[in-house]
C-alpha atoms as a PDB file:
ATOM      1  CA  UNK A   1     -14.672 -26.443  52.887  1.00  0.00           C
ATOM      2  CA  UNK A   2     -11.133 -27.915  52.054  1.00  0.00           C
ATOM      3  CA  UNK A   3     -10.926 -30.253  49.292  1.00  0.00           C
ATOM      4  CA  UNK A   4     -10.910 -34.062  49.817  1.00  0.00           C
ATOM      5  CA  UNK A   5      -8.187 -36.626  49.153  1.00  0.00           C
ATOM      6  CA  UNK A   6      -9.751 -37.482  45.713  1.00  0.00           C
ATOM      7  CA  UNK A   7     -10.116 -33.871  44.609  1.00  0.00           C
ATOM      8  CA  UNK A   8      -6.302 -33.253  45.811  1.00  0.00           C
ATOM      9  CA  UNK A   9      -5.075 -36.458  43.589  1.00  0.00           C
ATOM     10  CA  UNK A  10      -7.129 -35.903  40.579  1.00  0.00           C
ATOM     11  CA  UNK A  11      -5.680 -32.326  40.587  1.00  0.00           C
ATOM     12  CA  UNK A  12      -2.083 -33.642  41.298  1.00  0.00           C
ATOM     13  CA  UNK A  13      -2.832 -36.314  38.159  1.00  0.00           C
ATOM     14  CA  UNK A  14      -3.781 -33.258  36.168  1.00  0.00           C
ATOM     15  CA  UNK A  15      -1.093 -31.116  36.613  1.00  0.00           C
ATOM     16  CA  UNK A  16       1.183 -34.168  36.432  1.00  0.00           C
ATOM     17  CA  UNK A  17      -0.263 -35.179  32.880  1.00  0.00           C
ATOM     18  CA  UNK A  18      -0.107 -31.214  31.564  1.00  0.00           C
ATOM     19  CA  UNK A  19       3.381 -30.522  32.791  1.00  0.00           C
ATOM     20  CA  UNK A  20       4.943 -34.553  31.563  1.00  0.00           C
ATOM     21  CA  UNK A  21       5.560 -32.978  28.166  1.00  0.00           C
ATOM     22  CA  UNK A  22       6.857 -30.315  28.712  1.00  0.00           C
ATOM     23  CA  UNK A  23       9.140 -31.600  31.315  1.00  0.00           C
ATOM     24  CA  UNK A  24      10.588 -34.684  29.004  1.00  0.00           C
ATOM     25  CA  UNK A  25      11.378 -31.480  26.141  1.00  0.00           C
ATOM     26  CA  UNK A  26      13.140 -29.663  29.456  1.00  0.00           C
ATOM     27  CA  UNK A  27      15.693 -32.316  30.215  1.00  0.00           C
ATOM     28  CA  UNK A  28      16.243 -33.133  26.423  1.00  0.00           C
ATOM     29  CA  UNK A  29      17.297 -29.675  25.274  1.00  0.00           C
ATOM     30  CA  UNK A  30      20.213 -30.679  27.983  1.00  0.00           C
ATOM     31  CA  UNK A  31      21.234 -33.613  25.916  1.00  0.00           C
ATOM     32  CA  UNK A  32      24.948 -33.539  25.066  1.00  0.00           C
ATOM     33  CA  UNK A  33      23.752 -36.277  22.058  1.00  0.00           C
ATOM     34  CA  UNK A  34      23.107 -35.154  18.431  1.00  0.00           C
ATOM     35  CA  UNK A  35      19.891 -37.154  18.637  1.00  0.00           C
ATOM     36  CA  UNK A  36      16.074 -36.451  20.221  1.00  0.00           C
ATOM     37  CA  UNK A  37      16.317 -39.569  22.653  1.00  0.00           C
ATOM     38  CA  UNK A  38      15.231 -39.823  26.310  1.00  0.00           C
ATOM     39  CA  UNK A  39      17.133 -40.432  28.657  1.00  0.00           C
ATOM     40  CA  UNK A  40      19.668 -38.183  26.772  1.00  0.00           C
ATOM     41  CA  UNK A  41      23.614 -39.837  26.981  1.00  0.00           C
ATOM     42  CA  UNK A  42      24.996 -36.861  29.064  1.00  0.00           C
ATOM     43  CA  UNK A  43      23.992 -33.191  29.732  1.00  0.00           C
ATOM     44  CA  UNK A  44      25.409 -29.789  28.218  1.00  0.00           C
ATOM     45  CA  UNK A  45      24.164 -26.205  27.138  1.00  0.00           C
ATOM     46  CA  UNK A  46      25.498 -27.209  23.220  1.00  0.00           C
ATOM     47  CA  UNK A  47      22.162 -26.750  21.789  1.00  0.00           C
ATOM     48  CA  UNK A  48      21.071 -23.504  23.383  1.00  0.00           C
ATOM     49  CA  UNK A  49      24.725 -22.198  22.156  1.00  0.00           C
ATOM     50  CA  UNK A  50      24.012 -23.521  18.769  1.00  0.00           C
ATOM     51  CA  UNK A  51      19.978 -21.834  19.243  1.00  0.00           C
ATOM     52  CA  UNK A  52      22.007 -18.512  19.617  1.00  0.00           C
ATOM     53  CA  UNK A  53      24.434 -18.694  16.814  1.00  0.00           C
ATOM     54  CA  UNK A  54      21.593 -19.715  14.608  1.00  0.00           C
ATOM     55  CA  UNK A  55      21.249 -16.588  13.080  1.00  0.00           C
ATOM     56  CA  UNK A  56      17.918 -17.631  10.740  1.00  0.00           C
ATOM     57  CA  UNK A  57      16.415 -18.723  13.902  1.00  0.00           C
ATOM     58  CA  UNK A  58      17.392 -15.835  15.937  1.00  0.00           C
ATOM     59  CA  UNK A  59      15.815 -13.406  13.427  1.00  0.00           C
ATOM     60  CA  UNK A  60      12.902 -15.130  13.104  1.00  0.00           C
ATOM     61  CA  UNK A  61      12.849 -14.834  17.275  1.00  0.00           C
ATOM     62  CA  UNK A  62      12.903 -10.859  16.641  1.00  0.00           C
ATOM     63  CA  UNK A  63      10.542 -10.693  13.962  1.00  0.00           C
ATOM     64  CA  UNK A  64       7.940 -12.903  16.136  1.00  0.00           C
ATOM     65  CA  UNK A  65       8.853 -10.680  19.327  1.00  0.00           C
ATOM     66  CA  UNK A  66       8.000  -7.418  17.103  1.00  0.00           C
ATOM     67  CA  UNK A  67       4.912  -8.857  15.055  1.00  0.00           C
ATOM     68  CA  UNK A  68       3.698 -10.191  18.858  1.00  0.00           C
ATOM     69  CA  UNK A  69       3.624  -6.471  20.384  1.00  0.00           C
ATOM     70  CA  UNK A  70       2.343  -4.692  17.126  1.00  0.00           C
ATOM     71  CA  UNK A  71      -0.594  -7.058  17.259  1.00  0.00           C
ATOM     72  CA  UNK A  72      -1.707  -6.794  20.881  1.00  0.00           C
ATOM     73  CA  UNK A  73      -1.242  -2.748  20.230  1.00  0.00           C
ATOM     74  CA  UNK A  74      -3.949  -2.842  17.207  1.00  0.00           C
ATOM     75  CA  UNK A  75      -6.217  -5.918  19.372  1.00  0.00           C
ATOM     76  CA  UNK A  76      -6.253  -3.157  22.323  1.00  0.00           C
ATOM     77  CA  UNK A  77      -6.715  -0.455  19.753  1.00  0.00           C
ATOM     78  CA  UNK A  78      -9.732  -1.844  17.788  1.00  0.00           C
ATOM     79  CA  UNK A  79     -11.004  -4.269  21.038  1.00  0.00           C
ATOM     80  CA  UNK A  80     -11.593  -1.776  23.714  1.00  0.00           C
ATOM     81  CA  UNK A  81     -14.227   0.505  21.869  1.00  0.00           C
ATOM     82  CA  UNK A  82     -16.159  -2.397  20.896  1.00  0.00           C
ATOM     83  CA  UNK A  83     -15.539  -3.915  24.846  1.00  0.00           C
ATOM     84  CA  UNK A  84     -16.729  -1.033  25.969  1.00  0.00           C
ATOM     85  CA  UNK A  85     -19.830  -0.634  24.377  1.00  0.00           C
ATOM     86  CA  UNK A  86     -20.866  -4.246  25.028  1.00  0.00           C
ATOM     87  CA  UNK A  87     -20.105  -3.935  28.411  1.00  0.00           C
ATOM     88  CA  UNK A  88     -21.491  -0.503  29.212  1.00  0.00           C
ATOM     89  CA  UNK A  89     -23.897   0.811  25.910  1.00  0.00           C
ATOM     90  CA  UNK A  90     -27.616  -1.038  25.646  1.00  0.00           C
ATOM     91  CA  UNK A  91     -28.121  -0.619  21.766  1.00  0.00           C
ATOM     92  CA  UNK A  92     -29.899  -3.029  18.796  1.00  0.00           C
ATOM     93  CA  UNK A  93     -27.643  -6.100  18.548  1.00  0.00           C
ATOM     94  CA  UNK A  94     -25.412  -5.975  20.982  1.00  0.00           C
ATOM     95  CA  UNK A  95     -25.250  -9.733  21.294  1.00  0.00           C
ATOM     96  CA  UNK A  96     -24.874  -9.852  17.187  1.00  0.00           C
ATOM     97  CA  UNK A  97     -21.859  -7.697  17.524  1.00  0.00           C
ATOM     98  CA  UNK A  98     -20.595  -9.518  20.479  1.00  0.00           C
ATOM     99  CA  UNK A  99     -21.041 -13.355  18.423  1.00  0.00           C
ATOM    100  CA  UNK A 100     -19.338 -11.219  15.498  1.00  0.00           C
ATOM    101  CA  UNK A 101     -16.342 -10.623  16.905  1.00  0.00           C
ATOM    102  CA  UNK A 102     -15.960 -14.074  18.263  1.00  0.00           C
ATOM    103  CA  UNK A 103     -16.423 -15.476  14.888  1.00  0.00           C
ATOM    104  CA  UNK A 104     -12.915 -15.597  14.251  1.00  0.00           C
ATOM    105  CA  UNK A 105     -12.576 -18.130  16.959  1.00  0.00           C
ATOM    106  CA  UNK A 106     -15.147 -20.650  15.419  1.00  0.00           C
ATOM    107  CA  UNK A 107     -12.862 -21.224  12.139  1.00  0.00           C
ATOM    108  CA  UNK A 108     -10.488 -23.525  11.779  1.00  0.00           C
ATOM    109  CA  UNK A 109      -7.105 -22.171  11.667  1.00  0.00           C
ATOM    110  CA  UNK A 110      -6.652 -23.701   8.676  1.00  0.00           C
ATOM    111  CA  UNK A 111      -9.585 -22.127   6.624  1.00  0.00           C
ATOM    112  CA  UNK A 112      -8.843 -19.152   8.023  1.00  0.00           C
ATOM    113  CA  UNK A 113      -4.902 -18.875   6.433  1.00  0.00           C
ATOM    114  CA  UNK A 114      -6.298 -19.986   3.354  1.00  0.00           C
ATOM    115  CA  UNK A 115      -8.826 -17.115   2.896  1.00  0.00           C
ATOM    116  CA  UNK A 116      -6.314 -14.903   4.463  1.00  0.00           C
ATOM    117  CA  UNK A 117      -4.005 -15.818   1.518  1.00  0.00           C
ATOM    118  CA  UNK A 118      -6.338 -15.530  -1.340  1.00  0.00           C
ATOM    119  CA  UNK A 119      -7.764 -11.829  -0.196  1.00  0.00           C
ATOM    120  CA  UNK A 120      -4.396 -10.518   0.861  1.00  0.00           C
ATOM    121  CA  UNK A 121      -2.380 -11.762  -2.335  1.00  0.00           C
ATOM    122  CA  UNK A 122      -3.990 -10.052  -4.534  1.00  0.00           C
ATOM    123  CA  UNK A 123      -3.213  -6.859  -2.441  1.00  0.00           C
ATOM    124  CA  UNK A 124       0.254  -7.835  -2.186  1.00  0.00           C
ATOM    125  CA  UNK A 125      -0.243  -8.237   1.610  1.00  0.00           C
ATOM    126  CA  UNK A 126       1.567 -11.342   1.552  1.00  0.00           C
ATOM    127  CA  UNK A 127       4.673 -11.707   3.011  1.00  0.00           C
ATOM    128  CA  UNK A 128       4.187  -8.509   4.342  1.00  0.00           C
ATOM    129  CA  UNK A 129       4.693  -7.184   7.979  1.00  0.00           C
ATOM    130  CA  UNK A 130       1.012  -4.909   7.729  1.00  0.00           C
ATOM    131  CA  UNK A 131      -0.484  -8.647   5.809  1.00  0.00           C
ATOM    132  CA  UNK A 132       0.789 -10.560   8.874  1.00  0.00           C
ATOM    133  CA  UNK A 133      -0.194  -7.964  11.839  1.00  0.00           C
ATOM    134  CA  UNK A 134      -3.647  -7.682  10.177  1.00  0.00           C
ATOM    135  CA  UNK A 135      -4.177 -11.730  10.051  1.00  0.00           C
ATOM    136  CA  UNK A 136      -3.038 -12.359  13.910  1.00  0.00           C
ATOM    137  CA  UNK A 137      -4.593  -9.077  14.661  1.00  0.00           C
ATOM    138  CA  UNK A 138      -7.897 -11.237  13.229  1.00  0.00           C
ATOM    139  CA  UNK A 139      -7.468 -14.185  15.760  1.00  0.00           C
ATOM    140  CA  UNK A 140      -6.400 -12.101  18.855  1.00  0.00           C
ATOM    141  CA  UNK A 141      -9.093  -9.434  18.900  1.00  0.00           C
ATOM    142  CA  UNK A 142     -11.709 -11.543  19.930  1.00  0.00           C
ATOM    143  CA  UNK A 143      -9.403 -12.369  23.011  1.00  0.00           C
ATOM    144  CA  UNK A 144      -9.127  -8.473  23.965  1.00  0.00           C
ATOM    145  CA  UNK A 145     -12.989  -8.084  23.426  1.00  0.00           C
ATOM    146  CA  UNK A 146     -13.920 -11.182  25.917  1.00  0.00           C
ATOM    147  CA  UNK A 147     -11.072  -9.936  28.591  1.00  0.00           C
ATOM    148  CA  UNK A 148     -11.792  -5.920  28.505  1.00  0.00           C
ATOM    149  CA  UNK A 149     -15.951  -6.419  28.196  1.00  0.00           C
ATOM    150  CA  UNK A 150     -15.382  -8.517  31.466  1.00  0.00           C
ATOM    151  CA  UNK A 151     -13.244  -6.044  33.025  1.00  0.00           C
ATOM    152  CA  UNK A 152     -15.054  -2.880  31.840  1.00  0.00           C
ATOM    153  CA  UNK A 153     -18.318  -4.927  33.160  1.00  0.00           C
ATOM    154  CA  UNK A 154     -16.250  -4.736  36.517  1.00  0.00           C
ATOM    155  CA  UNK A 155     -16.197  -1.235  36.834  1.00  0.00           C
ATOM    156  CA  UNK A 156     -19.501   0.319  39.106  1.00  0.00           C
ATOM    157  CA  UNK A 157     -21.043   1.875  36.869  1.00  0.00           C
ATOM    158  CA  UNK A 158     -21.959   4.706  39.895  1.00  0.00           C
ATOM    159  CA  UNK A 159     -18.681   6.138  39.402  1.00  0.00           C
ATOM    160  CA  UNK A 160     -18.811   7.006  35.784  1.00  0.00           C
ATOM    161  CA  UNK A 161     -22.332   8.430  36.322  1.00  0.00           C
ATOM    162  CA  UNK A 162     -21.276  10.494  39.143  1.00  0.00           C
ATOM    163  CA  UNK A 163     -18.776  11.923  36.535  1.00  0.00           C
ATOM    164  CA  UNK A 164     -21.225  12.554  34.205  1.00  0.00           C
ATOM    165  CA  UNK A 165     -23.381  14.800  37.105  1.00  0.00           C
ATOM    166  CA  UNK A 166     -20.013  16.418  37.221  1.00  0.00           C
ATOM    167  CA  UNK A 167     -20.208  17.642  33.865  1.00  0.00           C
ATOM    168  CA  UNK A 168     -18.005  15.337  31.945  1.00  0.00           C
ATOM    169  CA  UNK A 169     -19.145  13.936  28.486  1.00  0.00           C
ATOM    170  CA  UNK A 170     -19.917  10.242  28.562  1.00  0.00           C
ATOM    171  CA  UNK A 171     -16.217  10.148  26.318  1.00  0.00           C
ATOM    172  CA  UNK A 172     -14.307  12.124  28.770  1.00  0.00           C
ATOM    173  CA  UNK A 173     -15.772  10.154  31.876  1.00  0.00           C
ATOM    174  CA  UNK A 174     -15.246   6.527  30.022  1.00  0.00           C
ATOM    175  CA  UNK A 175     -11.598   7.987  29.272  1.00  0.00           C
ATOM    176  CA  UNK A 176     -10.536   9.332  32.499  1.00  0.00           C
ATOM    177  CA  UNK A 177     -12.790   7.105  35.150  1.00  0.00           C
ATOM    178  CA  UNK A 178     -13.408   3.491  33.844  1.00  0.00           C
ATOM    179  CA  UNK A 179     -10.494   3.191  31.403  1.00  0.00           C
ATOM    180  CA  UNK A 180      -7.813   3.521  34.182  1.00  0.00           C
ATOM    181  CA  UNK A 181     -10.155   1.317  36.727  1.00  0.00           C
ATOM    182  CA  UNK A 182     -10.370  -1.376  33.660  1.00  0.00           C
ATOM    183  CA  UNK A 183      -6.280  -0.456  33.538  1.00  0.00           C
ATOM    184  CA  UNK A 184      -5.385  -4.471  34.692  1.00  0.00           C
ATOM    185  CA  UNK A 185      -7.755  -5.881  32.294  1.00  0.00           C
ATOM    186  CA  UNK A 186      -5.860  -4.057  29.885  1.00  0.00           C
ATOM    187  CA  UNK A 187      -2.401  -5.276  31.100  1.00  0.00           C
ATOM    188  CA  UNK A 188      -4.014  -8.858  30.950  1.00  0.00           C
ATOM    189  CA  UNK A 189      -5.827  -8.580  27.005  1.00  0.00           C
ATOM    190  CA  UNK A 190      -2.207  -7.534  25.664  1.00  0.00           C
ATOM    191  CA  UNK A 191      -0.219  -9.639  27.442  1.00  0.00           C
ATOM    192  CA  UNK A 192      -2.819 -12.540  25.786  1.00  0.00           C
ATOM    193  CA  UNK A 193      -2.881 -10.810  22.623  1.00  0.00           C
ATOM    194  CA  UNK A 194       0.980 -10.856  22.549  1.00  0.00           C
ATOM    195  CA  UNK A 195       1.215 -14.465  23.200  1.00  0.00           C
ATOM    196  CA  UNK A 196      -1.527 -15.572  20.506  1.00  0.00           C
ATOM    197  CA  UNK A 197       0.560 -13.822  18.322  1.00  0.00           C
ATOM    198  CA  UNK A 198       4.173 -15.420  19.125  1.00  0.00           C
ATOM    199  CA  UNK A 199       3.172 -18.479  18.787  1.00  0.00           C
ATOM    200  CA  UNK A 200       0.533 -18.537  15.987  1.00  0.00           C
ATOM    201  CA  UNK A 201       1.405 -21.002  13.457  1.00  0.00           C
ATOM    202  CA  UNK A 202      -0.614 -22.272  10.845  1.00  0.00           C
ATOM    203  CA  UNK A 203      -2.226 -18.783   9.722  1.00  0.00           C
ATOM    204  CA  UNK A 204       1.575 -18.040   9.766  1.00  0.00           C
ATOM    205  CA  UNK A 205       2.194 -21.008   7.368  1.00  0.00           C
ATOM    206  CA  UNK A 206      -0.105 -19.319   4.701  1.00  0.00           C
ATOM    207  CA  UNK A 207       1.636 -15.403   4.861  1.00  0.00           C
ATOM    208  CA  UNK A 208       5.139 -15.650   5.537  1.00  0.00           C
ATOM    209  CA  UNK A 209       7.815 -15.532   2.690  1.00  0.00           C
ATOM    210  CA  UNK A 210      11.315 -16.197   2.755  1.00  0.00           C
ATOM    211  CA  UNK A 211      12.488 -12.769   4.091  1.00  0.00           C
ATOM    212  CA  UNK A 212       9.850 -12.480   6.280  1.00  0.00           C
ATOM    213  CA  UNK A 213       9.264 -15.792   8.696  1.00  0.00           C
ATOM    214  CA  UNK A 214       8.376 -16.403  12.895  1.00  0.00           C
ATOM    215  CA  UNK A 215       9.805 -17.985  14.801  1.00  0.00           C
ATOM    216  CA  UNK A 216       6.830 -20.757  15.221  1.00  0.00           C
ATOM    217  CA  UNK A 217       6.850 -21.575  11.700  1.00  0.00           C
ATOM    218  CA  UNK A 218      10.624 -21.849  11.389  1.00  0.00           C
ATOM    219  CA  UNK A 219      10.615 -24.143  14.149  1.00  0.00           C
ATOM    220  CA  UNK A 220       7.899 -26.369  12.227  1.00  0.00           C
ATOM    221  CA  UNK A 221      10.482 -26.180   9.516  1.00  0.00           C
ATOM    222  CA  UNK A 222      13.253 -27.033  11.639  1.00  0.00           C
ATOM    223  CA  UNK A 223      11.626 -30.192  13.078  1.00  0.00           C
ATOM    224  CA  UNK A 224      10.845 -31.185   9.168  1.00  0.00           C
ATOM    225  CA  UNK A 225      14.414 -31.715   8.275  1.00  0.00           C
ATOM    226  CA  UNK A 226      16.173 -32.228  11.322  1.00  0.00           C
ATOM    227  CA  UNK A 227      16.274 -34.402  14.620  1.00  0.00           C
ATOM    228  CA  UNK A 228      18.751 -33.339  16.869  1.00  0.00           C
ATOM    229  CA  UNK A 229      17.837 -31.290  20.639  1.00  0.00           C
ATOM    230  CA  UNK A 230      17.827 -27.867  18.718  1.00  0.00           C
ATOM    231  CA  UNK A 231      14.357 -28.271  18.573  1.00  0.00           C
ATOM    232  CA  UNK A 232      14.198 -28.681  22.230  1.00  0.00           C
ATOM    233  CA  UNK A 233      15.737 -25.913  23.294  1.00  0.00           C
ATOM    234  CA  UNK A 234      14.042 -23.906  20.676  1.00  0.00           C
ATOM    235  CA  UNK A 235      10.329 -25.277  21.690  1.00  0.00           C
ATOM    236  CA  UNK A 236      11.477 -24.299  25.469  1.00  0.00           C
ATOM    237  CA  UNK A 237      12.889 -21.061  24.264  1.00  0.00           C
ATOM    238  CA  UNK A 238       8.908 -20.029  23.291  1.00  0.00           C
ATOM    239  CA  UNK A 239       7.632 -21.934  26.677  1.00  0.00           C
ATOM    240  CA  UNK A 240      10.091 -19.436  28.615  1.00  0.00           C
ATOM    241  CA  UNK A 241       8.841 -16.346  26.408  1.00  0.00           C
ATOM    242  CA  UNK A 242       4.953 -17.591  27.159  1.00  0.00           C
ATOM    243  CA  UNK A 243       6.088 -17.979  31.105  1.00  0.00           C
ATOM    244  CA  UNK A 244       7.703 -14.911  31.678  1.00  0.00           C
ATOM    245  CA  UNK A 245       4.426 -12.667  29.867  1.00  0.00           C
ATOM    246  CA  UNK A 246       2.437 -14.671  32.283  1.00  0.00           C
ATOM    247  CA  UNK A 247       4.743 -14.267  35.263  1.00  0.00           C
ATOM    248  CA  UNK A 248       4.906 -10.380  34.489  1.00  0.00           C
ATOM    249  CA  UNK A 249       1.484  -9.817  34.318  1.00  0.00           C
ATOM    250  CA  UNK A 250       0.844 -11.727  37.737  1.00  0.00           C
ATOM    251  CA  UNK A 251       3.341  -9.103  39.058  1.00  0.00           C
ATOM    252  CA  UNK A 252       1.716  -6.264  38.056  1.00  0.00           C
ATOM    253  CA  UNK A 253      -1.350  -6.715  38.413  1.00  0.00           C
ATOM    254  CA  UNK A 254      -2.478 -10.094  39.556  1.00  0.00           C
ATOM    255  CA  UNK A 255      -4.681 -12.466  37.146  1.00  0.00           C
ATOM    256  CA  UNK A 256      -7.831 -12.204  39.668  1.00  0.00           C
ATOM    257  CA  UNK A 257      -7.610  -8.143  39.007  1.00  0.00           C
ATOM    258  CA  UNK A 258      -6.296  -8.413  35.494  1.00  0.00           C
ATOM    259  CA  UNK A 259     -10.163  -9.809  34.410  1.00  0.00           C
ATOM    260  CA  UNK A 260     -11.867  -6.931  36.353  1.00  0.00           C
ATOM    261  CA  UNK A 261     -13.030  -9.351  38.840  1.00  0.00           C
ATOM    262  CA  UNK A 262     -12.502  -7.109  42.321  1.00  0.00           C
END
């Protein structure tokens, strides 16, 4: 059954009021004015030249790109063993574990960096890139354990017991039958994990030092001190980043395959 009028303009209003903000920051990183004001005075690429000779800005871009992949490796790493045997393994507390690794998800942000900083300073974890992997690591796992246990849960479960009748172990049947089937969900939980990463902020806020910053929290800086269309073009510098992820795993592999859901 097709969708009625209503349905069709309360959809149209919704896009309309999630896509308003970022459209007004779209036209003013154009401005040719040394002010944020809408409508900008004129139009000109002076603030995404003046993005790319910002050299603090530009290595804080590379050190978010870098800390980003790092931390969807160790979410996959440390996620899919514990997806997996959610998804597949009946044992005592499965639901416990499962409600444990969601945990991080239930705490503010805010609490969160703060208990970050007081058990990692002592261990000089601060300001460090294995401090900062470890805390985003903290907040995207639980993202990698909801997308692989769904796409794992996916798989027929026939096929990896015909293995087994074939004489492979349960480890050697999980590795070479259902991990390449669950392959998109994979794609899907790093390209997540990356993104939760790049633009995590306020845990950021707590752990980053003055040789080692994102790019997120030097924008926040940025926007402190300053009020010209930098900003802008900075904010849709990350927008373009979180777009093209998106737009690369829909290539791939699709979102409705990425989650398992054949």
């Amino acid at each position: 059954m097709r969708p009625g009028w209503f349905l069709r303009l309360a959809a149209i209003c919704g896009y309309a009021l999630l896509l308003a903000p970022a459209l007004l920051v779209f036209i003013i990183s154009f401005s040719a004015g040394d002010f944020l004001n809408f409508p900008p005075p004129g139009f000109s690429l002076r603030w995404y030249a003046a993005l790319i000779d910002n050299g603090q800005l530009m290595a804080a871009l590379r050190n978010s790109a870098l800390l980003a992949a790092g931390v969807a490796c160790i979410a996959l790493a440390a996620g899919m063993p514990a997806a997996y045997a959610i998804a597949r393994l009946e044992f005592p507390g499965r639901g416990v574990l499962a409600g444990f690794l969601a945990a991080p998800l239930l705490l503010p942000t805010l609490v969160l960096g703060l208990a970050l900083l007081l058990a990692m300073q002592p261990m000089r974890l601060a300001a460090t890139w294995p401090g900062l992997m470890l805390a985003h690591a903290m907040v995207a796992v639980p993202f990698a354990v909801r997308i692989m246990t769904t796409a794992f849960g996916g798989v027929p479960k026939d096929l990896e017991e015909a293995a087994w009748t074939l004489g492979a172990t349960r480890f050697r049947a999980a590795l070479r039958v259902t991990l390449p089937l669950a392959a998109p969900g994979a794609i899907a939980a790093g390209a997540l994990c990356f993104l939760v990463s790049f633009d995590e902020t306020v845990i950021s806020l707590f752990l980053v030092g003055p040789r080692l910053s994102t790019l997120p929290v030097e924008m926040f800086r940025y926007a402190e001190n300053r009020t010209d269309p930098l900003v802008a073009a900075l904010a849709m510098t990350l927008i373009g980043v979180a777009l093209a992820v998106v737009l690369l795993v829909e290539r791939l592999v699709g979102f409705t395959r990425a989650v398992g859901r054949n």
